[in-house]
N, C-alpha and C. Protein backbone atom coordinates (compact mmCIF):
# COMPACT_ATOMS: atom_id res chain seq x y z
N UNK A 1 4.23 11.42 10.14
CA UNK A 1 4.41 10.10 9.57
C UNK A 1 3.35 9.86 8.51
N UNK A 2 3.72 9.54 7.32
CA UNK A 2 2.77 9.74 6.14
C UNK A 2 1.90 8.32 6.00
N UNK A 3 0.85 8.18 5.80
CA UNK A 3 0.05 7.21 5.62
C UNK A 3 -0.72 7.20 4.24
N UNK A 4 -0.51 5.94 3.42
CA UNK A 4 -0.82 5.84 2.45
C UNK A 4 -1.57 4.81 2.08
N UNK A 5 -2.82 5.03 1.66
CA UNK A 5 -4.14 4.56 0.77
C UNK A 5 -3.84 4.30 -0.61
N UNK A 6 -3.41 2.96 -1.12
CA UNK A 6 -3.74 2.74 -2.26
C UNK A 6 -4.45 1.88 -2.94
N UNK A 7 -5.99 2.07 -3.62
CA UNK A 7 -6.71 1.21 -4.36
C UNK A 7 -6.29 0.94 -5.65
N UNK A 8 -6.46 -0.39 -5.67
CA UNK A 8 -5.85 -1.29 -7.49
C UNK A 8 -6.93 -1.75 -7.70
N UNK A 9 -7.80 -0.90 -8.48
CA UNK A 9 -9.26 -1.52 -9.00
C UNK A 9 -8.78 -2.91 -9.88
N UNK A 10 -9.16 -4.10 -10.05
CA UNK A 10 -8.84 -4.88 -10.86
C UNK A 10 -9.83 -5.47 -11.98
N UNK A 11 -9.26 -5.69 -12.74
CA UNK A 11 -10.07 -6.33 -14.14
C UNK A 11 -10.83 -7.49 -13.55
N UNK A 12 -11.80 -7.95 -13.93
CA UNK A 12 -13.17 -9.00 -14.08
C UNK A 12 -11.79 -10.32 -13.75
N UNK A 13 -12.00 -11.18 -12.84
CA UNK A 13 -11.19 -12.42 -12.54
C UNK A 13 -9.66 -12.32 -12.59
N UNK A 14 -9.39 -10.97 -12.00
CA UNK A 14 -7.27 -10.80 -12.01
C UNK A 14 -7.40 -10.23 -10.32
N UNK A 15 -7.89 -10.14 -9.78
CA UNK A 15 -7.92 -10.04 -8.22
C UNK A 15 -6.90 -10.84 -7.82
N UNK A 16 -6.65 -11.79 -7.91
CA UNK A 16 -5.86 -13.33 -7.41
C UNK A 16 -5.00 -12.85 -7.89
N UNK A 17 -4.43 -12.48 -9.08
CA UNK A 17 -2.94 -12.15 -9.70
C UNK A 17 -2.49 -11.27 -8.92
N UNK A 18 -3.49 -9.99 -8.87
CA UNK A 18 -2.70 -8.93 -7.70
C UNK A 18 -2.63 -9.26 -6.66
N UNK A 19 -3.11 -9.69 -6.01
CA UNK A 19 -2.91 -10.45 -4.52
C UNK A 19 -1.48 -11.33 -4.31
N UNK A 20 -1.38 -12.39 -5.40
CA UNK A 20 -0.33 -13.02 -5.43
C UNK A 20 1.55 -12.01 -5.38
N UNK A 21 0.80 -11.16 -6.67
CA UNK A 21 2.33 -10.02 -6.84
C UNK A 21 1.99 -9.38 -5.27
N UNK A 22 1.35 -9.08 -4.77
CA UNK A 22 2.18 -8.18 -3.10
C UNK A 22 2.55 -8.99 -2.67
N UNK A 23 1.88 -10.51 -2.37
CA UNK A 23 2.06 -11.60 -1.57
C UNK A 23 3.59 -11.46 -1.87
N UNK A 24 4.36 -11.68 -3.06
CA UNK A 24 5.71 -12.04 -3.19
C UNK A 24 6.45 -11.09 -2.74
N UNK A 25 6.37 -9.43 -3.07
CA UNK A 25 6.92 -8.38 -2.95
C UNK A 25 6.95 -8.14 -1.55
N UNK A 26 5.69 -8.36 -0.55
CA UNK A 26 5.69 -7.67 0.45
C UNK A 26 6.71 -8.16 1.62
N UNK A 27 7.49 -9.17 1.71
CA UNK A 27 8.60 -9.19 2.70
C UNK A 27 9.55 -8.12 2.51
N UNK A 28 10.01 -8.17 1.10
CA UNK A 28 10.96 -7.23 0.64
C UNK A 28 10.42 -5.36 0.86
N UNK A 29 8.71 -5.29 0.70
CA UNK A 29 8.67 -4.15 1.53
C UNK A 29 9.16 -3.72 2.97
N UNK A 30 8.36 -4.96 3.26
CA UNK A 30 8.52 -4.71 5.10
C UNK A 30 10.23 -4.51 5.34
N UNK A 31 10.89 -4.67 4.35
CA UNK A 31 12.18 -5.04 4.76
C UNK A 31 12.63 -3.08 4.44
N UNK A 32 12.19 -2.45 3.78
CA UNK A 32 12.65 -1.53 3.39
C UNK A 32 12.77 -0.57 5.13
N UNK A 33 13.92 0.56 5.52
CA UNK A 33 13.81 1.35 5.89
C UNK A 33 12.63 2.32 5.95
N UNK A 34 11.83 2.08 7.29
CA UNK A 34 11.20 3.04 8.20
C UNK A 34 9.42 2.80 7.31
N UNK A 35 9.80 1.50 7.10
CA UNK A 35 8.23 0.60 6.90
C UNK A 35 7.75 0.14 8.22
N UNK A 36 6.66 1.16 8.61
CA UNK A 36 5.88 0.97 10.01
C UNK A 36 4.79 -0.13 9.65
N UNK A 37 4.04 -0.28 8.71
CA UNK A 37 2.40 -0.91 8.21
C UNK A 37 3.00 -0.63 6.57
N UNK A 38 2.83 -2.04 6.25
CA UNK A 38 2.10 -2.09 4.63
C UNK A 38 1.20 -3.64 5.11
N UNK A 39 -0.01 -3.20 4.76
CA UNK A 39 -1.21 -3.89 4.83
C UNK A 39 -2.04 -4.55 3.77
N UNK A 40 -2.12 -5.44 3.46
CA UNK A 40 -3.26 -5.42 1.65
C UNK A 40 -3.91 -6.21 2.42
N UNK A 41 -5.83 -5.47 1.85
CA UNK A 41 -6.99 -5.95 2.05
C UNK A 41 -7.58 -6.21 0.56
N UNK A 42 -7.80 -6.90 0.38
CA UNK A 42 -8.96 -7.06 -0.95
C UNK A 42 -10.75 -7.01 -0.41
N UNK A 43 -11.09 -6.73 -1.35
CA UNK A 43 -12.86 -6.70 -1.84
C UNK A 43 -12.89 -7.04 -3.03
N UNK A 44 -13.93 -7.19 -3.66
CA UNK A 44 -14.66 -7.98 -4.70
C UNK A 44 -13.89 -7.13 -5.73
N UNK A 45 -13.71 -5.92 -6.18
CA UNK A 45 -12.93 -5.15 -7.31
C UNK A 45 -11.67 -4.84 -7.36
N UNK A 46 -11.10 -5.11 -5.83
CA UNK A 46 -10.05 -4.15 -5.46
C UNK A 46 -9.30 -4.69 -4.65
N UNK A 47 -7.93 -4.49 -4.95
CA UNK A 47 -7.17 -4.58 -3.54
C UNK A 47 -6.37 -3.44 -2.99
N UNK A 48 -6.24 -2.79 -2.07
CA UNK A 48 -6.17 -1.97 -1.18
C UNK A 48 -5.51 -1.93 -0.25
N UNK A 49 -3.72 -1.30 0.00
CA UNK A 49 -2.77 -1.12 0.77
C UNK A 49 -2.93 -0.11 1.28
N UNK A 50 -2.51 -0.41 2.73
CA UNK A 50 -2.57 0.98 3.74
C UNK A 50 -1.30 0.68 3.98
N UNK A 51 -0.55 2.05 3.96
CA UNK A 51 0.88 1.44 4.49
C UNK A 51 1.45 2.98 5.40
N UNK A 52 1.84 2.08 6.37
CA UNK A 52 2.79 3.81 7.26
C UNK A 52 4.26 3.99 7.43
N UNK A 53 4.68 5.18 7.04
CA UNK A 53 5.85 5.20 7.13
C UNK A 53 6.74 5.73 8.14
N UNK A 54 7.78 5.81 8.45
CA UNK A 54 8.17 6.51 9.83
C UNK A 54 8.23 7.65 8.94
N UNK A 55 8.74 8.26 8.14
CA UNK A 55 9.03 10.07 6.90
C UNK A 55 8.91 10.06 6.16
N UNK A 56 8.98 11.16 5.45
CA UNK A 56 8.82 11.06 4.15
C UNK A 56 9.85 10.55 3.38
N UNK A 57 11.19 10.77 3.60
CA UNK A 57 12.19 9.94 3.62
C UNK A 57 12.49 8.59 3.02
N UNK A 58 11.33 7.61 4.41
CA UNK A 58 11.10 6.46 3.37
C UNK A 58 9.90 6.32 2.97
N UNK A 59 9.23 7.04 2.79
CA UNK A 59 7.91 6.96 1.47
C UNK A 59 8.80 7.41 0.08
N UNK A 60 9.41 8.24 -0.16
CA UNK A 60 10.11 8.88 -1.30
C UNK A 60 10.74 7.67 -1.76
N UNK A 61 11.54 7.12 -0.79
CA UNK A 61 12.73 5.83 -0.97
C UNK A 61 12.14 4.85 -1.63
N UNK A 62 10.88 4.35 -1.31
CA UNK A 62 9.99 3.30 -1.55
C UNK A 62 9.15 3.27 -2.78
N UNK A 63 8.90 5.00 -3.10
CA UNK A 63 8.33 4.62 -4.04
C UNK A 63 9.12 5.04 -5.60
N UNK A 64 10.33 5.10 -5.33
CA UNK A 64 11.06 4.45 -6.42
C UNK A 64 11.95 3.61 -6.31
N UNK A 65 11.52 2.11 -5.35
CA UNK A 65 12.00 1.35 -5.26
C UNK A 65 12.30 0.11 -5.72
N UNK A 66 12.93 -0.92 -6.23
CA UNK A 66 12.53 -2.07 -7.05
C UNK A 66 11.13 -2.63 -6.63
N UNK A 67 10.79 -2.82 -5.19
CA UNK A 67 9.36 -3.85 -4.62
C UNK A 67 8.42 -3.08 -5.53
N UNK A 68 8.25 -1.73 -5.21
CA UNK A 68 7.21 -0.96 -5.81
C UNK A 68 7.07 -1.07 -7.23
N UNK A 69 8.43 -0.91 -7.59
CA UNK A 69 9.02 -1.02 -9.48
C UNK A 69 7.97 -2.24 -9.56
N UNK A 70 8.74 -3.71 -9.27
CA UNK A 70 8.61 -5.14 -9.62
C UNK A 70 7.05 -5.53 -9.45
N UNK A 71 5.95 -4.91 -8.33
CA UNK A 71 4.67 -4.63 -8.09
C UNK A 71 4.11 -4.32 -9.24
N UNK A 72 4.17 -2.47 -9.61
CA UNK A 72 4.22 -2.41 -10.87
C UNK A 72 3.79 -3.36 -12.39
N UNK A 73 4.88 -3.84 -12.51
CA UNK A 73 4.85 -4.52 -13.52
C UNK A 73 4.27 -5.64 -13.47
N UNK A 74 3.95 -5.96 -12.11
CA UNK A 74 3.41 -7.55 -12.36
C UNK A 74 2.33 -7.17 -12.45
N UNK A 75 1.36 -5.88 -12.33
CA UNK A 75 0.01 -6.28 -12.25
C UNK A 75 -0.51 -5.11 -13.45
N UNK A 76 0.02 -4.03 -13.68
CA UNK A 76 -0.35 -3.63 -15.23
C UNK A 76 -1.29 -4.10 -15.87
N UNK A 77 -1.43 -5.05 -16.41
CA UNK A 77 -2.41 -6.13 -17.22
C UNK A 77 -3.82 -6.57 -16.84
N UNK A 78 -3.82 -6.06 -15.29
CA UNK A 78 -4.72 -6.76 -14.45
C UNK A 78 -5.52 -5.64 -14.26
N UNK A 79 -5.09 -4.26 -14.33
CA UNK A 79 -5.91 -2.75 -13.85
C UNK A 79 -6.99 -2.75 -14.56
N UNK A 80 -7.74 -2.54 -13.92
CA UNK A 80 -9.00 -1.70 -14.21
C UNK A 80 -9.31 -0.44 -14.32
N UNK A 81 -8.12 0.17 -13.68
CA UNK A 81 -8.02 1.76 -13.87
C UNK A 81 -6.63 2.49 -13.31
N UNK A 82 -6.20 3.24 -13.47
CA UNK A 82 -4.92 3.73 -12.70
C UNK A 82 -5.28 3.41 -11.59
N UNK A 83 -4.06 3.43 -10.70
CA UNK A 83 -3.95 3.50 -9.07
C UNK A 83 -4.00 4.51 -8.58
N UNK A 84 -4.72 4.82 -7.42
CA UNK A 84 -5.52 5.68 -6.92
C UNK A 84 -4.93 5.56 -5.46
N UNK A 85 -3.55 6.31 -5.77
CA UNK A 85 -2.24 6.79 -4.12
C UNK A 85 -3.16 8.17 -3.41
N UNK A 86 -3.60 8.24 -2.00
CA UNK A 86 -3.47 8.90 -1.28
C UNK A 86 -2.76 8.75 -0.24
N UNK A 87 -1.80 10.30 0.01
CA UNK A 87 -0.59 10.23 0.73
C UNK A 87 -1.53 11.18 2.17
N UNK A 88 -1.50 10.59 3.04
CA UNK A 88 -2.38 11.38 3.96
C UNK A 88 -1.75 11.64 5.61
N UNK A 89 -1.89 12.28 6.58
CA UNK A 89 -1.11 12.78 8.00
C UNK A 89 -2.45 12.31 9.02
N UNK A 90 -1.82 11.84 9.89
CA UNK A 90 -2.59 11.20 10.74
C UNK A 90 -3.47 12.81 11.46
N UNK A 91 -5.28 12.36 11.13
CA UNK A 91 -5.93 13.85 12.16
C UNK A 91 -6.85 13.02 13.19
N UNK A 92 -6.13 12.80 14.08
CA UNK A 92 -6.65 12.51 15.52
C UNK A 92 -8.41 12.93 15.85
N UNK A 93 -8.89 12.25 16.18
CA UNK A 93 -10.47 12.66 16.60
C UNK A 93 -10.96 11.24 17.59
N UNK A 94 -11.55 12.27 18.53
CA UNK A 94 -12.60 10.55 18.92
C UNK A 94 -11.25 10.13 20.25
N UNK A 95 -11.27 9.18 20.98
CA UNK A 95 -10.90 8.50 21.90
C UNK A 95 -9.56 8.35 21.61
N UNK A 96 -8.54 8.62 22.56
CA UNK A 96 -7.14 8.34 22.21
C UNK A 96 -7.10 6.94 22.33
N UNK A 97 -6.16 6.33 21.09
CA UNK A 97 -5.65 5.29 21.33
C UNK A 97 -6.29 4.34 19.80
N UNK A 98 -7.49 5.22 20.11
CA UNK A 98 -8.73 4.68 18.60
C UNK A 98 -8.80 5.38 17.37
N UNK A 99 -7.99 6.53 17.62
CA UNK A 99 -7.95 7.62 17.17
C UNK A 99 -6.83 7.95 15.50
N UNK A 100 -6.12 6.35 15.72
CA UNK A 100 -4.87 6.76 14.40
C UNK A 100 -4.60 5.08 14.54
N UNK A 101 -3.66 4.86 13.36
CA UNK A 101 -3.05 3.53 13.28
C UNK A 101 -1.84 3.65 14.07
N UNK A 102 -1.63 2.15 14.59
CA UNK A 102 -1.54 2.06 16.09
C UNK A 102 0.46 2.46 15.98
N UNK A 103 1.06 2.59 15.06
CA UNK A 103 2.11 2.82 14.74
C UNK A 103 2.65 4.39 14.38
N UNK A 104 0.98 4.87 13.99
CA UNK A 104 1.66 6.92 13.92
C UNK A 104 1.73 7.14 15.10
């Protein structure tokens, strides 16, 4: 089950814009086929989706999807640098249970 890290460094005072574009998009994620976790955290530069999928299947599906498309475009203007996708497999260590997101 693929787990994906993506940071959106943002321009000097556009934090709020990107925040707002997932805010709108993200029902329509969650809505997509074999969306386990899409998550957005912000920090002071960045905002930052963790999202899990049940396959690759629907990671492929998703990310040429309109939410992702319509995401996209709303925040372009706002980057500070490309987006920075890691597609990563859950490696277990440490205490079961503590060990992965609670959905791989």
């Amino acid at each position: 089950m693929p787990v994906v890290v993506a940071t959106v460094k943002t321009k000097p005072g556009r934090r709020a814009d990107v925040l707002a574009a997932f805010r709108r998009h993200a029902p329509a994620v969650h809505a997509e086929p074999g969306c386990l976790l899409y998550a957005v955290h912000s920090g002071e530069d960045r905002v930052t989706v963790i999202e899990n999928r049940a396959d690759q299947a629907s990671l492929d599906a998703h990310s040429t999807g309109p939410a992702l498309e319509a995401i996209g475009a709303e925040i372009a203007e706002a980057l500070a640098a490309p987006v920075d996708v890691a597609v990563l497999q859950p490696a277990p260590a440490g205490e079961p249970g503590k060990d992965r997101l609670p959905q791989t």
